[in-house]
Protein backbone atom coordinates (compact mmCIF):
# COMPACT_ATOMS: atom_id res chain seq x y z
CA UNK A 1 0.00 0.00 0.00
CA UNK A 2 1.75 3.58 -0.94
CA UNK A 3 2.24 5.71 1.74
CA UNK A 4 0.42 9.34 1.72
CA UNK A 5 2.94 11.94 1.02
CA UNK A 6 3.44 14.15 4.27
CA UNK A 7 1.44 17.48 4.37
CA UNK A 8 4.56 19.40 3.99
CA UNK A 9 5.70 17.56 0.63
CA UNK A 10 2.19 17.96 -0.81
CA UNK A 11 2.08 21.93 0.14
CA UNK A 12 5.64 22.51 -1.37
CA UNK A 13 4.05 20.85 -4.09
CA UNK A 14 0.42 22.98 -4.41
CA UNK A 15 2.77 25.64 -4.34
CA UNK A 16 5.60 25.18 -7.06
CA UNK A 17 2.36 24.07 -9.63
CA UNK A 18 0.98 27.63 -8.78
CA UNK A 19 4.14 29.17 -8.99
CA UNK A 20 4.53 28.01 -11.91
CA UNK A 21 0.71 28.55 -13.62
CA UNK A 22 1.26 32.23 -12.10
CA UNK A 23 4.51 32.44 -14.26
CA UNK A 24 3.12 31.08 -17.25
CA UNK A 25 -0.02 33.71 -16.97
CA UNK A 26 1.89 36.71 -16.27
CA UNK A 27 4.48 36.08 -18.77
CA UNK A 28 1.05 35.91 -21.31
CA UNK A 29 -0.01 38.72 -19.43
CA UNK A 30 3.51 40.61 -20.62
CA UNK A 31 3.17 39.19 -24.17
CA UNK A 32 -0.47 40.41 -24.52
CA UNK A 33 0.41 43.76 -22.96
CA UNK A 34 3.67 44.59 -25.06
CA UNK A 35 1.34 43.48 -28.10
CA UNK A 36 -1.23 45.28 -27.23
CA UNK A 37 1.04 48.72 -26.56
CA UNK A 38 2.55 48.52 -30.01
CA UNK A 39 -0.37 46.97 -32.27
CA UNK A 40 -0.91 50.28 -33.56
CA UNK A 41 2.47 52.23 -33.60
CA UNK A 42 4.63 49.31 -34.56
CA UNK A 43 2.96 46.32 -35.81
CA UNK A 44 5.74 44.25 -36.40
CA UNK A 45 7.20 44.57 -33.11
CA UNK A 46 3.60 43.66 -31.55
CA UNK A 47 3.82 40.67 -33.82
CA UNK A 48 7.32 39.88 -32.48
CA UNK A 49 5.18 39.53 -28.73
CA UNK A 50 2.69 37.72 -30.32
CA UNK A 51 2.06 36.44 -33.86
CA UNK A 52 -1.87 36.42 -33.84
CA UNK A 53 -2.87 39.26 -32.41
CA UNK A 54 -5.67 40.85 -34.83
CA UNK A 55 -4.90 44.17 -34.76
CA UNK A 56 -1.22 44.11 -35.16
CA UNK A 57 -2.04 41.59 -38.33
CA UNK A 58 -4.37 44.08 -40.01
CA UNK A 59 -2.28 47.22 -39.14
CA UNK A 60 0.75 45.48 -40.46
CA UNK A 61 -1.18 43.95 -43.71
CA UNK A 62 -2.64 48.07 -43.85
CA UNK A 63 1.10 48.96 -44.43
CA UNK A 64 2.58 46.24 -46.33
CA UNK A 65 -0.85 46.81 -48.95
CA UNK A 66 1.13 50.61 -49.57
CA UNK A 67 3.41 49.06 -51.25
CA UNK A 68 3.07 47.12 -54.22
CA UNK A 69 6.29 44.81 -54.39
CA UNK A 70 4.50 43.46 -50.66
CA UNK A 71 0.85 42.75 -52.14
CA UNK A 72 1.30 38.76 -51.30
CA UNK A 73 2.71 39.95 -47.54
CA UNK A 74 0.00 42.21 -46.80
CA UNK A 75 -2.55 39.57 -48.04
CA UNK A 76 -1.32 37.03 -45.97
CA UNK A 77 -1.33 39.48 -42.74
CA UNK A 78 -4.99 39.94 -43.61
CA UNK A 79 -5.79 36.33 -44.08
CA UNK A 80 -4.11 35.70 -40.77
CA UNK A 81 -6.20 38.93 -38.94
CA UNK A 82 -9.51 37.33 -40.04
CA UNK A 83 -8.81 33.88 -38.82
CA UNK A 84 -7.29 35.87 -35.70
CA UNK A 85 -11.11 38.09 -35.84
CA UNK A 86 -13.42 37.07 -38.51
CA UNK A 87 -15.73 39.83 -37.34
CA UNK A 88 -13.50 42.76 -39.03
CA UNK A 89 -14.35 43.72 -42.03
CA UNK A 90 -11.13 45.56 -42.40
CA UNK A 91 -9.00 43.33 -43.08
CA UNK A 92 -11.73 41.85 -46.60
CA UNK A 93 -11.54 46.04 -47.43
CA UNK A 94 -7.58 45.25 -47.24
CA UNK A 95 -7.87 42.20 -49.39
CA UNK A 96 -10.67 43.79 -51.70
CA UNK A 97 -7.98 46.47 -52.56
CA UNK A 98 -4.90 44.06 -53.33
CA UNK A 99 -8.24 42.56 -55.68
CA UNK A 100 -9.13 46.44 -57.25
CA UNK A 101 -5.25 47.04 -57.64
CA UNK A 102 -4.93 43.68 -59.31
CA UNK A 103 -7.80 43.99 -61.62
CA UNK A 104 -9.68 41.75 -60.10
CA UNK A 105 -13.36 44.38 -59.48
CA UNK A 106 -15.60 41.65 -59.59
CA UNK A 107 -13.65 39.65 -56.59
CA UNK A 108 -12.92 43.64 -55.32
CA UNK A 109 -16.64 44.19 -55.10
CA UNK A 110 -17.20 40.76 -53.18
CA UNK A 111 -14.55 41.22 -50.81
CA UNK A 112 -15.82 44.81 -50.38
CA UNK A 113 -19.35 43.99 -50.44
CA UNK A 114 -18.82 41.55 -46.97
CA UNK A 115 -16.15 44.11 -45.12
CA UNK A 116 -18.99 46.59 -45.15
CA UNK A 117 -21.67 43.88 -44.03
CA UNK A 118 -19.00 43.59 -41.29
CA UNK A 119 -18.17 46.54 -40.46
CA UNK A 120 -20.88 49.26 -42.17
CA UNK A 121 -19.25 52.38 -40.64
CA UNK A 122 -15.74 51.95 -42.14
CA UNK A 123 -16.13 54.39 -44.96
CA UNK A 124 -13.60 53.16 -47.21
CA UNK A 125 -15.36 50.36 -48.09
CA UNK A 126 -18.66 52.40 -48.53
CA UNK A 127 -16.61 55.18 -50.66
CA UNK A 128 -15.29 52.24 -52.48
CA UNK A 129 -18.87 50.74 -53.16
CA UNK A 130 -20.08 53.67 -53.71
CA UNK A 131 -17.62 54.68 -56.80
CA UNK A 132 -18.02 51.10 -57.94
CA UNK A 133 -22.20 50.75 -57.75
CA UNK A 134 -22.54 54.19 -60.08
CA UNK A 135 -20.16 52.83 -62.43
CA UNK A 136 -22.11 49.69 -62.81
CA UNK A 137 -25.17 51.56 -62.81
CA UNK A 138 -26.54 49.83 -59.35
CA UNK A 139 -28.43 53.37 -58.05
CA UNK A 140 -30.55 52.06 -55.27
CA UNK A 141 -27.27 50.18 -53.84
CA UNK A 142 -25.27 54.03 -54.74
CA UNK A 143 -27.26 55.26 -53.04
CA UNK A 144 -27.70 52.99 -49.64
CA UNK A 145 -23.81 53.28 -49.60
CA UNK A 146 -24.13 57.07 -50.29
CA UNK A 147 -27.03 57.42 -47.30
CA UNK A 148 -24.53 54.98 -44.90
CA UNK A 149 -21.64 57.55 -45.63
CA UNK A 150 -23.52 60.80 -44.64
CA UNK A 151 -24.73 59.23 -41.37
CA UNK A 152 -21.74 58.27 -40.40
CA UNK A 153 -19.56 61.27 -40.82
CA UNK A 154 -21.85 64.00 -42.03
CA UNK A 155 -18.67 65.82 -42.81
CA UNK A 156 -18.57 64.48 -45.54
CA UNK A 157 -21.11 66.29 -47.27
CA UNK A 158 -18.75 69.48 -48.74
CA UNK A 159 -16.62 67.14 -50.60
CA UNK A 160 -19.54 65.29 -51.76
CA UNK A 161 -21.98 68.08 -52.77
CA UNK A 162 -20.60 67.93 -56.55
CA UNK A 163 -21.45 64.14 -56.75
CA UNK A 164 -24.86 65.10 -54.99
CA UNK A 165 -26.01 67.71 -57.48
CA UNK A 166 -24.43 65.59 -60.56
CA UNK A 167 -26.91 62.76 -59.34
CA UNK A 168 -29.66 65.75 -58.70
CA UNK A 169 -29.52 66.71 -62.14
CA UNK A 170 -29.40 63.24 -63.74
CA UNK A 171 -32.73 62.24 -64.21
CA UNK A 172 -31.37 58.29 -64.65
CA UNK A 173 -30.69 58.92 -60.66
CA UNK A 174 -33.58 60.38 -60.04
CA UNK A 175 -36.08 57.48 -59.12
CA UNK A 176 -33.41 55.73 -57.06
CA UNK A 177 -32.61 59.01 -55.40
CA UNK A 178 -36.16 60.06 -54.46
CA UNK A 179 -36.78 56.60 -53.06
CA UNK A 180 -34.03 57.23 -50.83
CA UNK A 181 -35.20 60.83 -49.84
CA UNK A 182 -37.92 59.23 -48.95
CA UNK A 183 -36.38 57.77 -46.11
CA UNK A 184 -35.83 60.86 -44.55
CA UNK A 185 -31.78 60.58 -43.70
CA UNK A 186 -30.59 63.48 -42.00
CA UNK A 187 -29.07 64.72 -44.71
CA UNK A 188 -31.99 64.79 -47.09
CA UNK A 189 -32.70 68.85 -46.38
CA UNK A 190 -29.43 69.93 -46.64
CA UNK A 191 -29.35 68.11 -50.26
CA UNK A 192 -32.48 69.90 -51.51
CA UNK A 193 -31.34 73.24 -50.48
CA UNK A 194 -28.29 73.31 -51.43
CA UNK A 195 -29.70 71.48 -54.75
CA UNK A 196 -32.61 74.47 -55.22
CA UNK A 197 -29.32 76.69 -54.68
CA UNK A 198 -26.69 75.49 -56.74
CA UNK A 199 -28.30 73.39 -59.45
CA UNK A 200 -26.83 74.57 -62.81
CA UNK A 201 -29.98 73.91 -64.90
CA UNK A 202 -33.23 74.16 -62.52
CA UNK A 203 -34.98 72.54 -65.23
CA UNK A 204 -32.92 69.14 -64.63
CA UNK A 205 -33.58 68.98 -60.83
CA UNK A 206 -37.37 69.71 -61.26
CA UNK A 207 -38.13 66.34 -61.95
CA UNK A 208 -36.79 65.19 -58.47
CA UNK A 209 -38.49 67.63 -56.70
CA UNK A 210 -42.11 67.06 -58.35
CA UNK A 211 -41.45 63.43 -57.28
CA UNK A 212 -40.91 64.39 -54.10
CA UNK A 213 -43.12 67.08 -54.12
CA UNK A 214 -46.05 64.36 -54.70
CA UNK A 215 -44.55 61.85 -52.37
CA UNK A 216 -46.46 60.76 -48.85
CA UNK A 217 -45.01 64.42 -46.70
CA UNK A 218 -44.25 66.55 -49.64
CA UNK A 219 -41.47 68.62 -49.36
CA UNK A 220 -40.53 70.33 -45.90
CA UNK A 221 -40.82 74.11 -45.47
CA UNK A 222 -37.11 74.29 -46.19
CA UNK A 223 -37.03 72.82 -49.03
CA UNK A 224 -40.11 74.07 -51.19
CA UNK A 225 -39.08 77.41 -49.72
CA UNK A 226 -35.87 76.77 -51.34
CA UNK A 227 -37.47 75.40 -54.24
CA UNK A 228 -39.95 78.14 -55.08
CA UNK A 229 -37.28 80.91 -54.39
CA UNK A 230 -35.25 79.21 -57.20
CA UNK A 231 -38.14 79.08 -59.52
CA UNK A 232 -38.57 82.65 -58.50
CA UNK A 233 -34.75 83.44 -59.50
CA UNK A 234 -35.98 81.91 -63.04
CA UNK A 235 -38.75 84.21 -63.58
CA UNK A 236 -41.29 80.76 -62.97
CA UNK A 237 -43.24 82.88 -60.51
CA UNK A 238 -46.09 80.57 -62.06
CA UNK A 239 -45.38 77.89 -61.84
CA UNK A 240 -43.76 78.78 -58.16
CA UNK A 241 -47.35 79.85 -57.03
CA UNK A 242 -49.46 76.64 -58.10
CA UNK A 243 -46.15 74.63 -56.24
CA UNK A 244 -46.80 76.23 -53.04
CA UNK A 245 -50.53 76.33 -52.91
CA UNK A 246 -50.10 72.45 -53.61
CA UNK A 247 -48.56 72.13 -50.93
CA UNK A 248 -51.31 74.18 -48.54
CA UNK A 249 -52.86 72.14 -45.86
CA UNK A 250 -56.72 71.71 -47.66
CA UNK A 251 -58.02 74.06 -44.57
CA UNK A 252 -55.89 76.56 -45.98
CA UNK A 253 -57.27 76.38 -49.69
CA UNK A 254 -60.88 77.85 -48.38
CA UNK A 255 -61.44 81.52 -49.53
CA UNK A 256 -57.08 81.53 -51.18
CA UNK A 257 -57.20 84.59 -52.88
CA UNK A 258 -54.81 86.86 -54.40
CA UNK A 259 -53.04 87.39 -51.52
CA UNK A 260 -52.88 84.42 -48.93
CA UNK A 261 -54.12 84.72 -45.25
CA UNK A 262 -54.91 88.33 -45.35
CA UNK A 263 -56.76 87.91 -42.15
CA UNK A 264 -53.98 86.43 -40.16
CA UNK A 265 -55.22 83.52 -39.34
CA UNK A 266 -52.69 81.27 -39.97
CA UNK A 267 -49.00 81.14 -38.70
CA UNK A 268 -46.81 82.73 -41.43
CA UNK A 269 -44.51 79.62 -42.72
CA UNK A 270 -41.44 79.67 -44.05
CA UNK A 271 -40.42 82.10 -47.06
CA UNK A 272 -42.32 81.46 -50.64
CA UNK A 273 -45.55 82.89 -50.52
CA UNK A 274 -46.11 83.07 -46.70
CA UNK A 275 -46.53 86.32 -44.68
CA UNK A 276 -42.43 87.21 -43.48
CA UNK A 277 -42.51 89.30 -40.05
CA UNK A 278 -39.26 90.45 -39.20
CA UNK A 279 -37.70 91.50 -36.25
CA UNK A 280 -35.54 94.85 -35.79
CA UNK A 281 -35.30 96.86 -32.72
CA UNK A 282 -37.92 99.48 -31.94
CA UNK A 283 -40.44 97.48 -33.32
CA UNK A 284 -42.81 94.65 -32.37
CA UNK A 285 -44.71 92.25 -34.78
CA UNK A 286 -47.45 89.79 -33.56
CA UNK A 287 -50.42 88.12 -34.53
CA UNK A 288 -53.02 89.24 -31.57
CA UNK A 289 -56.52 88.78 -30.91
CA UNK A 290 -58.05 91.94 -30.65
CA UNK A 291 -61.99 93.79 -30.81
CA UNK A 292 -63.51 94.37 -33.94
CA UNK A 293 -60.69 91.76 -35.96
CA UNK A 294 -62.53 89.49 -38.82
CA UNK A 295 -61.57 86.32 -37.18
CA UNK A 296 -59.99 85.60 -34.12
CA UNK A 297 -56.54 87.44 -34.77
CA UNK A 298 -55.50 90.41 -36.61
CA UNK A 299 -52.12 92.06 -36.71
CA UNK A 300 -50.61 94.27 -34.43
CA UNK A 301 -47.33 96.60 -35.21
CA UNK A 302 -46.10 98.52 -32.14
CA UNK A 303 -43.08 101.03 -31.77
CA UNK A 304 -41.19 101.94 -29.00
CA UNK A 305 -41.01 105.74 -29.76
CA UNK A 306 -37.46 105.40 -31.27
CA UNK A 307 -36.05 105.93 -34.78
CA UNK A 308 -37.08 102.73 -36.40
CA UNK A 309 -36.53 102.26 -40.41
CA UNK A 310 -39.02 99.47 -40.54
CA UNK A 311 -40.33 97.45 -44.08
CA UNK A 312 -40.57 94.19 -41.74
CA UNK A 313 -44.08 93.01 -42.80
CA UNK A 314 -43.88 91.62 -46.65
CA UNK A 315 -45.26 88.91 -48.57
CA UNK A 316 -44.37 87.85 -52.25
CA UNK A 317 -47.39 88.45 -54.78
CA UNK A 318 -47.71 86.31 -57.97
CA UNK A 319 -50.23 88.63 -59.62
CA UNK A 320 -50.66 88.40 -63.84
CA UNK A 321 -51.02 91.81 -65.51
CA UNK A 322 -54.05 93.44 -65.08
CA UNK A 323 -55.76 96.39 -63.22
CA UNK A 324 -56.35 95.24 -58.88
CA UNK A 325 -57.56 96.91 -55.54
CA UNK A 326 -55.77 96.52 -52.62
CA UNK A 327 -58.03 96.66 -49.55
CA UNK A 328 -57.93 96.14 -45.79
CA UNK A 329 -59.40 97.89 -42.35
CA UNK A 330 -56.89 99.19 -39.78
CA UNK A 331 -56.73 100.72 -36.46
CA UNK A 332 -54.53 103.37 -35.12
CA UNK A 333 -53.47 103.07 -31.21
CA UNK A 334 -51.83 106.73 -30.66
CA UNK A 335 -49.53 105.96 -33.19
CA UNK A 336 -47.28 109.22 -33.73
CA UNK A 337 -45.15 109.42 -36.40
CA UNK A 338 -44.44 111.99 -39.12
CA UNK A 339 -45.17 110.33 -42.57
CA UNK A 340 -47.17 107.64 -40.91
CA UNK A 341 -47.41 103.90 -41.98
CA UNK A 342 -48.32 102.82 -45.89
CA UNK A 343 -48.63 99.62 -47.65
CA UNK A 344 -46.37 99.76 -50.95
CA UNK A 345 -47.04 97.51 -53.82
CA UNK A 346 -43.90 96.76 -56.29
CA UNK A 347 -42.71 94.66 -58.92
CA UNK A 348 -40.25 92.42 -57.45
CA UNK A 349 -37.76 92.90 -60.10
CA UNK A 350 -37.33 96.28 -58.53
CA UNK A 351 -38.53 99.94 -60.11
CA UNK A 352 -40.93 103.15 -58.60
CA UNK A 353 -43.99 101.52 -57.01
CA UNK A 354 -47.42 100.34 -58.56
CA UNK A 355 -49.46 101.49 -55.63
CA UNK A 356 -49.53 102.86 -52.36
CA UNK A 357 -51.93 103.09 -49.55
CA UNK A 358 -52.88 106.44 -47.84
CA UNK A 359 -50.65 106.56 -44.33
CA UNK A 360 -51.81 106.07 -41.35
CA UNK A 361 -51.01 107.55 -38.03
CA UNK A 362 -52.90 109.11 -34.65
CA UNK A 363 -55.99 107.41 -32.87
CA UNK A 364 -59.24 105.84 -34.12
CA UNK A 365 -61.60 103.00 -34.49
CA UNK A 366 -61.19 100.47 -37.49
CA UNK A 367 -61.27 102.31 -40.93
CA UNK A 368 -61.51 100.65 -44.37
CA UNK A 369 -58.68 101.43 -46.65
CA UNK A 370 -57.78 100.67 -50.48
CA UNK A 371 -55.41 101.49 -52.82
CA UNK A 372 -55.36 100.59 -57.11
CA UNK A 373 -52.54 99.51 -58.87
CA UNK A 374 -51.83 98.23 -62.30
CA UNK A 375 -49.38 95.09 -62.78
CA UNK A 376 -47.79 95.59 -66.10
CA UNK A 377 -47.26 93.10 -68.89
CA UNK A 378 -43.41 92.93 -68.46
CA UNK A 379 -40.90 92.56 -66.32
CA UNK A 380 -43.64 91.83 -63.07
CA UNK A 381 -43.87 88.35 -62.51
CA UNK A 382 -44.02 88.74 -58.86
CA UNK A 383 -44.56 91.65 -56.47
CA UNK A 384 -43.97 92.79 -52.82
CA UNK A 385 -46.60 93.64 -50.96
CA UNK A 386 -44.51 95.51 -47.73
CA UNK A 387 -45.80 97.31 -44.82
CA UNK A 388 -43.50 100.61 -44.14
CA UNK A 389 -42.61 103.67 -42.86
CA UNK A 390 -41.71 105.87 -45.84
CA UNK A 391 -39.15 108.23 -43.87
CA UNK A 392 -37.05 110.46 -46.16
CA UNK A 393 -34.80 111.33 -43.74
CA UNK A 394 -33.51 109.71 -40.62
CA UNK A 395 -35.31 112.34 -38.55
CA UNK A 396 -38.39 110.73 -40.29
CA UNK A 397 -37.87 107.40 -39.14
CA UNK A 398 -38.67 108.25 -35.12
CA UNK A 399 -42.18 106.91 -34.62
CA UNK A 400 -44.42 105.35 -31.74
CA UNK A 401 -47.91 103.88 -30.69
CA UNK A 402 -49.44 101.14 -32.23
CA UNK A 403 -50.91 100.25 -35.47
CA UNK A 404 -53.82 96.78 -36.19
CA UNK A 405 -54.39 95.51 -39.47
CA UNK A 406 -57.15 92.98 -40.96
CA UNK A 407 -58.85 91.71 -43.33
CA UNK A 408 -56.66 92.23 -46.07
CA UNK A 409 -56.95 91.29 -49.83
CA UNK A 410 -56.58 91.79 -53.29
CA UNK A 411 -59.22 91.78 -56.26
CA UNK A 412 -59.22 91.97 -59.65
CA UNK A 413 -60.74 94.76 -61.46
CA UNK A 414 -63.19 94.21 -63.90
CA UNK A 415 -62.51 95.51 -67.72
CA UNK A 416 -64.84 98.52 -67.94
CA UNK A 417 -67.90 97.69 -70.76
CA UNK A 418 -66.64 98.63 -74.47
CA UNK A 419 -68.78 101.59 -74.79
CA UNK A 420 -69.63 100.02 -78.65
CA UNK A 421 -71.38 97.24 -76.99
């Protein structure tokens, strides 16, 4: 029968085995470390540590793929990162480059094609996709690589706005681009703006924005504002008008007129065709409820008694030629000023004024108001319709009180009967 070792034996024992694991694990513990320090800064050294560390592998294959004497070297260092991590997808970009600089695209665009399943934020691979998915004529895939890109780092976009409007103005991108719009990717705005900006031919972007113009949401207030002030810039103040009102909420389409929401009812939107209330010191503009109004609001101007050279209450006409009456009530709250307040109609293309309104100052109850003006035939495809204080002189421009106005529109004038007839 063997005799049990003594106690003492077996601890001396227990304790040279842990020794000894303890040893083995902290001289890992060095190698791993030392790898780990120089993976990035000196790859080769790191590999020197420890031969299958991942990211040491794929830095190492990243520099050996610079050079093209080392294109087996680098592809073996990515081989050996993917068996090390078969999650990266940096390491099939590095191999799907050795494949593009080989001539290899269709194995390129496979290798590709899986690093950016892998790893979808690595932008190389989606640039890379991206160049190679236009050229093949793939749009819808362009343009999920395009959409992943701009997430990502929306950066990007400056470098990338020349592609963007190319593909804007190419009505073969159209349809693939409109059904990523659609999507609403935080970049979509800043793509129609600048595209209603910067477009070369509006006439080529048109059809994109009519697509998306129809589409479930329409355009954003941004972006038809951007829109219509570019068909403005064009002379398509038509065309610009019948845009927006498409766009109206159907609420807003009872009793449109001439000029829109001359009663205030509605909060002004965003440029095109909407009321614009500006801001300037001296002056306050708000839409108030108030005794006597049409509907529930009207609009209220008030001045601080200071030297105020305000034109802050405008709205864009789109009025054919023809003969019209401007009309309105308004109310006077003490309001002192010298020259008093008018409404000015004028073509937008600039020159003297087609009508003006009678001014208004002091104290009273609501009075009706009108002024006719003629649009001519040429050069007056729009008009402003402003609100102002028609100082000549800055001494002019001092004025205080308050001023309500309501009810506003514009109407046609009949032709007068031929007197033949």
């Amino acid at each position: 029968m063997t005799e049990p070792l003594p106690r003492a034996r077996v601890r001396r024992l227990l304790l040279a085995l842990a020794t000894g694991a303890l040893v083995l694990l902290g001289g890992r513990a060095v190698q791993n470390g030392v790898a780990d320090h120089y993976a990035i800064s000196n790859p080769a050294r790191a590999l020197a540590w420890r031969s299958d560390h991942p990211e040491a592998l794929y830095r190492q294959a990243l520099r050996l793929a610079a050079d093209p004497a080392q294109a087996e070297a680098a592809a073996d260092h990515a081989r050996r990162a993917l068996r090390a991590n078969p999650l990266d997808g940096r390491s099939y970009r590095i191999l799907g480059t050795l494949a593009d600089a080989a001539g290899d695209r269709a194995q390129a665009a496979r290798l590709f094609t899986v690093a950016a399943q892998r790893t979808p934020r690595d932008l190389s691979s989606q640039a890379w996709l991206l160049d190679y998915h236009l050229a093949e004529g793939d749009l819808p895939a362009a343009m999920q690589n395009l959409d992943l890109l701009l997430r990502v780092n929306p950066g990007l976009f400056p470098s990338l706005e020349a592609q963007l409007l190319g593909l804007a103005s190419d009505a073969r991108a159209h349809e693939a681009l409109a059904d990523r719009l659609a999507t609403l990717p935080p970049w979509r705005g800043r793509l129609l703006v600048a595209t209603a900006a910067k477009a070369p031919s509006y006439e080529a972007v048109a059809p994109l924005f009519d697509r998306l113009r129809k589409a479930p949401g329409g355009l954003a207030p941004a972006e038809l504002s951007a829109w219509v002030d570019r068909l403005g810039r064009e002379g398509q103040w038509g065309p610009a008008y019948l845009i927006w009102v498409s766009q109206l909420p159907p609420e807003r389409l009872v009793g449109l007129g001439n000029l829109y929401n001359g009663s205030f009812e509605w909060e002004p939107g965003q440029g095109a065709f909407h009321w614009r209330l500006g801001r300037i010191a001296g002056a306050r503009v708000d839409r108030l409820p108030t005794e006597g109004a049409d509907g529930k609001l009207a609009l209220r101007v008030a001045f601080e008694d200071r030297r105020v050279p305000f034109a802050h209450v405008r709205q864009m006409l789109a009025l054919g030629p023809g003969r019209y009456t401007f009309s309105g009530q308004a109310r006077p709250e003490t309001l002192r000023t010298e020259r008093g307040l008018v409404w000015t109609i004028t073509c937008a293309s600039g020159g003297p004024a087609l009508g003006e309104t009678r001014p208004l100052m002091g104290n009273g109850p609501w009075r009706a108001f009108e002024a006719e003006f003629e649009v001519p035939a040429e050069n007056c495809g729009a008009q402003w319709l402003v609100l102002r204080l028609p100082a000549r002189i800055p001494a002019e421009q001092r004025i205080g009180g308050r001023a309500w106005f309501d009810a506003l529109k514009i109407s046609r004038q009949r032709p007068a009967p031929d007197a033949n007839n």
